[in-house]
N, C-alpha and C. Protein backbone atom coordinates (compact mmCIF):
# COMPACT_ATOMS: atom_id res chain seq x y z
N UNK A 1 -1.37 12.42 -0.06
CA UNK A 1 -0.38 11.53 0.49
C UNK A 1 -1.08 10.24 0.88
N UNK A 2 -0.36 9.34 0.77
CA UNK A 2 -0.71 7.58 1.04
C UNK A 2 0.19 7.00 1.91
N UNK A 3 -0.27 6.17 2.86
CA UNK A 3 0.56 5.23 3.52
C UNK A 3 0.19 4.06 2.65
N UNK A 4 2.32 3.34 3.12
CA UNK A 4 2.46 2.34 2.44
C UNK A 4 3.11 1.48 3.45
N UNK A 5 3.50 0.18 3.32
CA UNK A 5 4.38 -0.56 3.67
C UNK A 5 4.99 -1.24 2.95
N UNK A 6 6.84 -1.32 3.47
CA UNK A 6 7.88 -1.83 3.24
C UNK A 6 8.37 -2.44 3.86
N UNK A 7 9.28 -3.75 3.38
CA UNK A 7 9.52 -4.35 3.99
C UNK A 7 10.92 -4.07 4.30
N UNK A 8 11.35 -3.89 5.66
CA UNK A 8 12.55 -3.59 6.51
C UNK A 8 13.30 -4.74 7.26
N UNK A 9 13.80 -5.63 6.42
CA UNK A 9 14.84 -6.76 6.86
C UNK A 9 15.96 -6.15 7.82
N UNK A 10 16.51 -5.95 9.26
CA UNK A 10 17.20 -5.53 9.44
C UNK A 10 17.84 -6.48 10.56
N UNK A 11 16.97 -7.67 10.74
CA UNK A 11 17.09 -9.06 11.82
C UNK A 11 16.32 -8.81 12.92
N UNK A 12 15.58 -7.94 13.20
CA UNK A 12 14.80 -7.55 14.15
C UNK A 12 13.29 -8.73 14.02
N UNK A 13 12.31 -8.78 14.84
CA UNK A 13 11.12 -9.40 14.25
C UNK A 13 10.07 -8.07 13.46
N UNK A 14 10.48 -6.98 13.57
CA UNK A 14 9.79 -6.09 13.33
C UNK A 14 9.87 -5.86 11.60
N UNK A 15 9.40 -6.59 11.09
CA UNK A 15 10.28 -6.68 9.59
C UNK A 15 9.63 -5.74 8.79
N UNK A 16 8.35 -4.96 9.17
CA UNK A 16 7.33 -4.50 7.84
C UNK A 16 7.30 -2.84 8.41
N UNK A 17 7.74 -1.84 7.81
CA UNK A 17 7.20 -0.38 8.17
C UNK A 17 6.36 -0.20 7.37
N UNK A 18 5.42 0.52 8.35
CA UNK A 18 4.32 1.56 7.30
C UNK A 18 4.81 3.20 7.79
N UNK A 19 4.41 4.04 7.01
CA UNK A 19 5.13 5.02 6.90
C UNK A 19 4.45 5.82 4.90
N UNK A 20 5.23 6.89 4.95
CA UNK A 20 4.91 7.40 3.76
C UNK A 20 6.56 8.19 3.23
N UNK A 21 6.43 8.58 2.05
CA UNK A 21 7.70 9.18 1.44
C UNK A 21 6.92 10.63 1.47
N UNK A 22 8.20 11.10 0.80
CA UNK A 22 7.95 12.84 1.08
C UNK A 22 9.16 13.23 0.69
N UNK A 23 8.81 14.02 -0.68
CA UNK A 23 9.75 14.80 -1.36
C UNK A 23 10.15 15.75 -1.09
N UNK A 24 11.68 15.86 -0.27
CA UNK A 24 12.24 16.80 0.05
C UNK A 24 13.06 17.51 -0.76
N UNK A 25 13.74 18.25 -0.79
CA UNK A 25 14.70 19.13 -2.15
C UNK A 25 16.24 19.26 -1.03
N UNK A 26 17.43 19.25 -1.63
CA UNK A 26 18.59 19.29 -1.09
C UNK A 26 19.02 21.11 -1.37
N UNK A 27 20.19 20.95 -0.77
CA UNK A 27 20.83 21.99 -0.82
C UNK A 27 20.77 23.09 -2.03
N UNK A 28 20.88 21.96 -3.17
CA UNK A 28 21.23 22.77 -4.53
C UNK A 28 19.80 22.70 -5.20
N UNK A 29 18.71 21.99 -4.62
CA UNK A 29 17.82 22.19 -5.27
C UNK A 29 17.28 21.28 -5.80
N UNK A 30 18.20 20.15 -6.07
CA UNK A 30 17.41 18.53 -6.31
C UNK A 30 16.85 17.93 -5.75
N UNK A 31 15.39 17.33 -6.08
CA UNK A 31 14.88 16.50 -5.21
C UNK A 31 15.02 15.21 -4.73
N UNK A 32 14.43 14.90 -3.06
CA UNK A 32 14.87 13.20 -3.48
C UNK A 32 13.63 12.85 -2.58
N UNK A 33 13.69 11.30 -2.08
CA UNK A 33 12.26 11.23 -1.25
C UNK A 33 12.81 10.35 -0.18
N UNK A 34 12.34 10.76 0.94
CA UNK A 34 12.44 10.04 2.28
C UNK A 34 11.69 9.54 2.67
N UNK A 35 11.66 8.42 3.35
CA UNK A 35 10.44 7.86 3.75
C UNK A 35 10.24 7.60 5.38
N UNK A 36 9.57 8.27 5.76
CA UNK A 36 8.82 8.36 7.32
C UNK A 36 7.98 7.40 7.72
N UNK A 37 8.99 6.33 8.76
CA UNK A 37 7.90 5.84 9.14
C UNK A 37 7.03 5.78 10.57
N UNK A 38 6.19 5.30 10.35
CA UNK A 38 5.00 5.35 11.59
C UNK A 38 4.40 4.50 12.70
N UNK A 39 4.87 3.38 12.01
CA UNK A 39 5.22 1.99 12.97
C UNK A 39 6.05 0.83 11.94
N UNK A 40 6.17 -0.09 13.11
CA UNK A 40 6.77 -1.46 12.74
C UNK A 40 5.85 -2.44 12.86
N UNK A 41 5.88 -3.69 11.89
CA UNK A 41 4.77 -4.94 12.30
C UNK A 41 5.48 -5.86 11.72
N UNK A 42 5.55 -6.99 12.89
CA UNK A 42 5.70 -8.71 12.15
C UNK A 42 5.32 -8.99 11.13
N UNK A 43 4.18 -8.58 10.44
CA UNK A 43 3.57 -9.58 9.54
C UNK A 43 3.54 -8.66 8.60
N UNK A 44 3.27 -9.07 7.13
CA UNK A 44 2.92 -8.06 5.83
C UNK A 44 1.19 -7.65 6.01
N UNK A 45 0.40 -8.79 6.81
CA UNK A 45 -1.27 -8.94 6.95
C UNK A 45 -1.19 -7.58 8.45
N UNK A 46 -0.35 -7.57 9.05
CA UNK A 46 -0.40 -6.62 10.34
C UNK A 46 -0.50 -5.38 9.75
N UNK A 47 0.78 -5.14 9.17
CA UNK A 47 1.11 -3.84 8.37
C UNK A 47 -0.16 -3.08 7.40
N UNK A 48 -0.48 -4.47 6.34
CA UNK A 48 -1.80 -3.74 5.69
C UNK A 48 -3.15 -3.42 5.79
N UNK A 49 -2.99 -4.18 7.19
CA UNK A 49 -4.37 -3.92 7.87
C UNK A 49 -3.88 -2.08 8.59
N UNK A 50 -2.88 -2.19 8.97
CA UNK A 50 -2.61 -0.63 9.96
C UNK A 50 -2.91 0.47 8.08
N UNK A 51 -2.23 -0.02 7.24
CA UNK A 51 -2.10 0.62 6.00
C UNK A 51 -3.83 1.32 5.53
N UNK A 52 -4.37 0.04 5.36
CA UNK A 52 -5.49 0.20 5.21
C UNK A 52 -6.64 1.23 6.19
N UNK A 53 -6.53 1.05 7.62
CA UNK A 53 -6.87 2.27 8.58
C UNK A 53 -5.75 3.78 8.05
N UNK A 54 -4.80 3.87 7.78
CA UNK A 54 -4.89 5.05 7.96
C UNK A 54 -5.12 5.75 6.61
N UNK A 55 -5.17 5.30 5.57
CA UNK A 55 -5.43 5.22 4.19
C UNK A 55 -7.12 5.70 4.20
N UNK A 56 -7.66 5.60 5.21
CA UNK A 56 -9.18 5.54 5.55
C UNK A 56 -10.60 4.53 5.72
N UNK A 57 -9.61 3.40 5.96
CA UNK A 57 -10.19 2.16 5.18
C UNK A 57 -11.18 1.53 7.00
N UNK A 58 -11.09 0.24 7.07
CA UNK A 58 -11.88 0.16 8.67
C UNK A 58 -10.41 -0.81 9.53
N UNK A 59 -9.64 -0.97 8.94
CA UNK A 59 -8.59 -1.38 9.22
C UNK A 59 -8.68 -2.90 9.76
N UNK A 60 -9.27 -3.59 9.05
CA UNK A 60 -9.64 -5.08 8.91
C UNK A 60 -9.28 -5.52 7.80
N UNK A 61 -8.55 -6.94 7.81
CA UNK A 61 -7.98 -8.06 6.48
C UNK A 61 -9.31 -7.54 5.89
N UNK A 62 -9.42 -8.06 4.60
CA UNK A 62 -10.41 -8.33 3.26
C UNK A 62 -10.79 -9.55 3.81
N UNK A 63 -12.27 -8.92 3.51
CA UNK A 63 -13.09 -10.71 3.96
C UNK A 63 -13.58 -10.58 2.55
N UNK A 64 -13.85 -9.83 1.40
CA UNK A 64 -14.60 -10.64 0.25
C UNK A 64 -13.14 -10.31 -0.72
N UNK A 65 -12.33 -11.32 -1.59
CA UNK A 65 -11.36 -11.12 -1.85
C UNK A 65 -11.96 -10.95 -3.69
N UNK A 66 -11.54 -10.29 -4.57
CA UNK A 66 -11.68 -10.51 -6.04
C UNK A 66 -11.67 -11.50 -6.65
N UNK A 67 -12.46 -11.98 -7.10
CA UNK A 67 -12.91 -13.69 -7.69
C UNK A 67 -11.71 -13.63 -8.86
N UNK A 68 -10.82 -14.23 -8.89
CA UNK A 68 -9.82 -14.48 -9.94
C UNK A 68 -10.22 -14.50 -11.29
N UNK A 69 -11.10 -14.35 -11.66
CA UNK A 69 -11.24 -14.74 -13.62
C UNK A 69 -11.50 -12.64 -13.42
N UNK A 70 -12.24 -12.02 -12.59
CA UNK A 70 -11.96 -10.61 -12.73
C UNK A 70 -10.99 -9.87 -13.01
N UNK A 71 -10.13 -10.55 -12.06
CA UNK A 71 -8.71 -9.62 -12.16
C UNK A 71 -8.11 -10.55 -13.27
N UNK A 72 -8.03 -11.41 -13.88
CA UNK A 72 -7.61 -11.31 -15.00
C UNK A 72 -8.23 -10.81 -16.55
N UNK A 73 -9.52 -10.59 -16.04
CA UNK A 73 -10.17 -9.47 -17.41
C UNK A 73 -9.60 -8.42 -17.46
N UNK A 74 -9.67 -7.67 -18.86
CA UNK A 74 -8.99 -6.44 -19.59
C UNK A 74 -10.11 -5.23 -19.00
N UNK A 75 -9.71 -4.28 -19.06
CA UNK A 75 -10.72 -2.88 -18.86
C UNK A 75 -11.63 -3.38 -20.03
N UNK A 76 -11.31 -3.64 -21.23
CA UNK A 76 -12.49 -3.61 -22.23
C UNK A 76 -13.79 -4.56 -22.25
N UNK A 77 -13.52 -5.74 -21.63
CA UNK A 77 -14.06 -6.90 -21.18
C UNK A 77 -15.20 -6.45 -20.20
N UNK A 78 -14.67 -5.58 -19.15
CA UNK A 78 -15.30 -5.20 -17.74
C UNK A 78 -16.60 -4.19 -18.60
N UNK A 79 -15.80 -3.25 -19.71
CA UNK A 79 -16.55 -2.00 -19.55
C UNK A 79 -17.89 -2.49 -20.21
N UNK A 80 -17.55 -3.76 -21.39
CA UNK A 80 -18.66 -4.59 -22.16
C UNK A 80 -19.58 -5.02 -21.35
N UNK A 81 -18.85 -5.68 -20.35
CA UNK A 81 -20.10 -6.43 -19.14
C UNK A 81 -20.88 -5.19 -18.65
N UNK A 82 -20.16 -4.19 -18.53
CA UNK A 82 -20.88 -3.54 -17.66
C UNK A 82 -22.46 -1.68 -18.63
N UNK A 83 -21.88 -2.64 -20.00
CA UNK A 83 -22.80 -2.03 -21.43
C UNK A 83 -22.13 -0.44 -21.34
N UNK A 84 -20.97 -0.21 -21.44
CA UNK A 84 -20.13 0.74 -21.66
C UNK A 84 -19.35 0.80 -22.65
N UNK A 85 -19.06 -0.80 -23.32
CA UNK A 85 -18.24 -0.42 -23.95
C UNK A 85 -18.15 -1.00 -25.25
């Protein structure tokens, strides 16, 4: 299981839950998924920092962010650089 956050417009300032889903089964046996949440936060940066702690992370923003020409390379590109592929 993973925590996530969503964003919960409801006019409150509390706009962002983190929380997780969880597949429950109904009466007859169909499944569906609910989602539990665990707190509320102002910000989307509040939320993924709480996301990131309980996920296992140190629960601090990203201080070294992915240099942009990376994330737009292909897996095949990466695996070459990296004499894999």
């Amino acid at each position: 299981m993973g925590y996530i956050y969503i964003n919960h417009n409801d006019g409150s300032d509390r706009g962002y839950e983190v929380g997780y889903h969880l597949t429950k089964y109904s009466h007859d046996g169909k499944p569906y998924n609910q989602f539990y949440c665990e707190t509320r936060w102002a910000t989307p940066e509040e939320a993924a920092a709480r996301v990131n702690y309980l996920n296992g992370g140190t629960g601090d923003p990203p201080t070294t962010p992915v240099p942009r020409e990376q994330v737009s390379e292909s897996k095949e590109t990466i695996l070459a650089k990296q004499g894999q592929g």
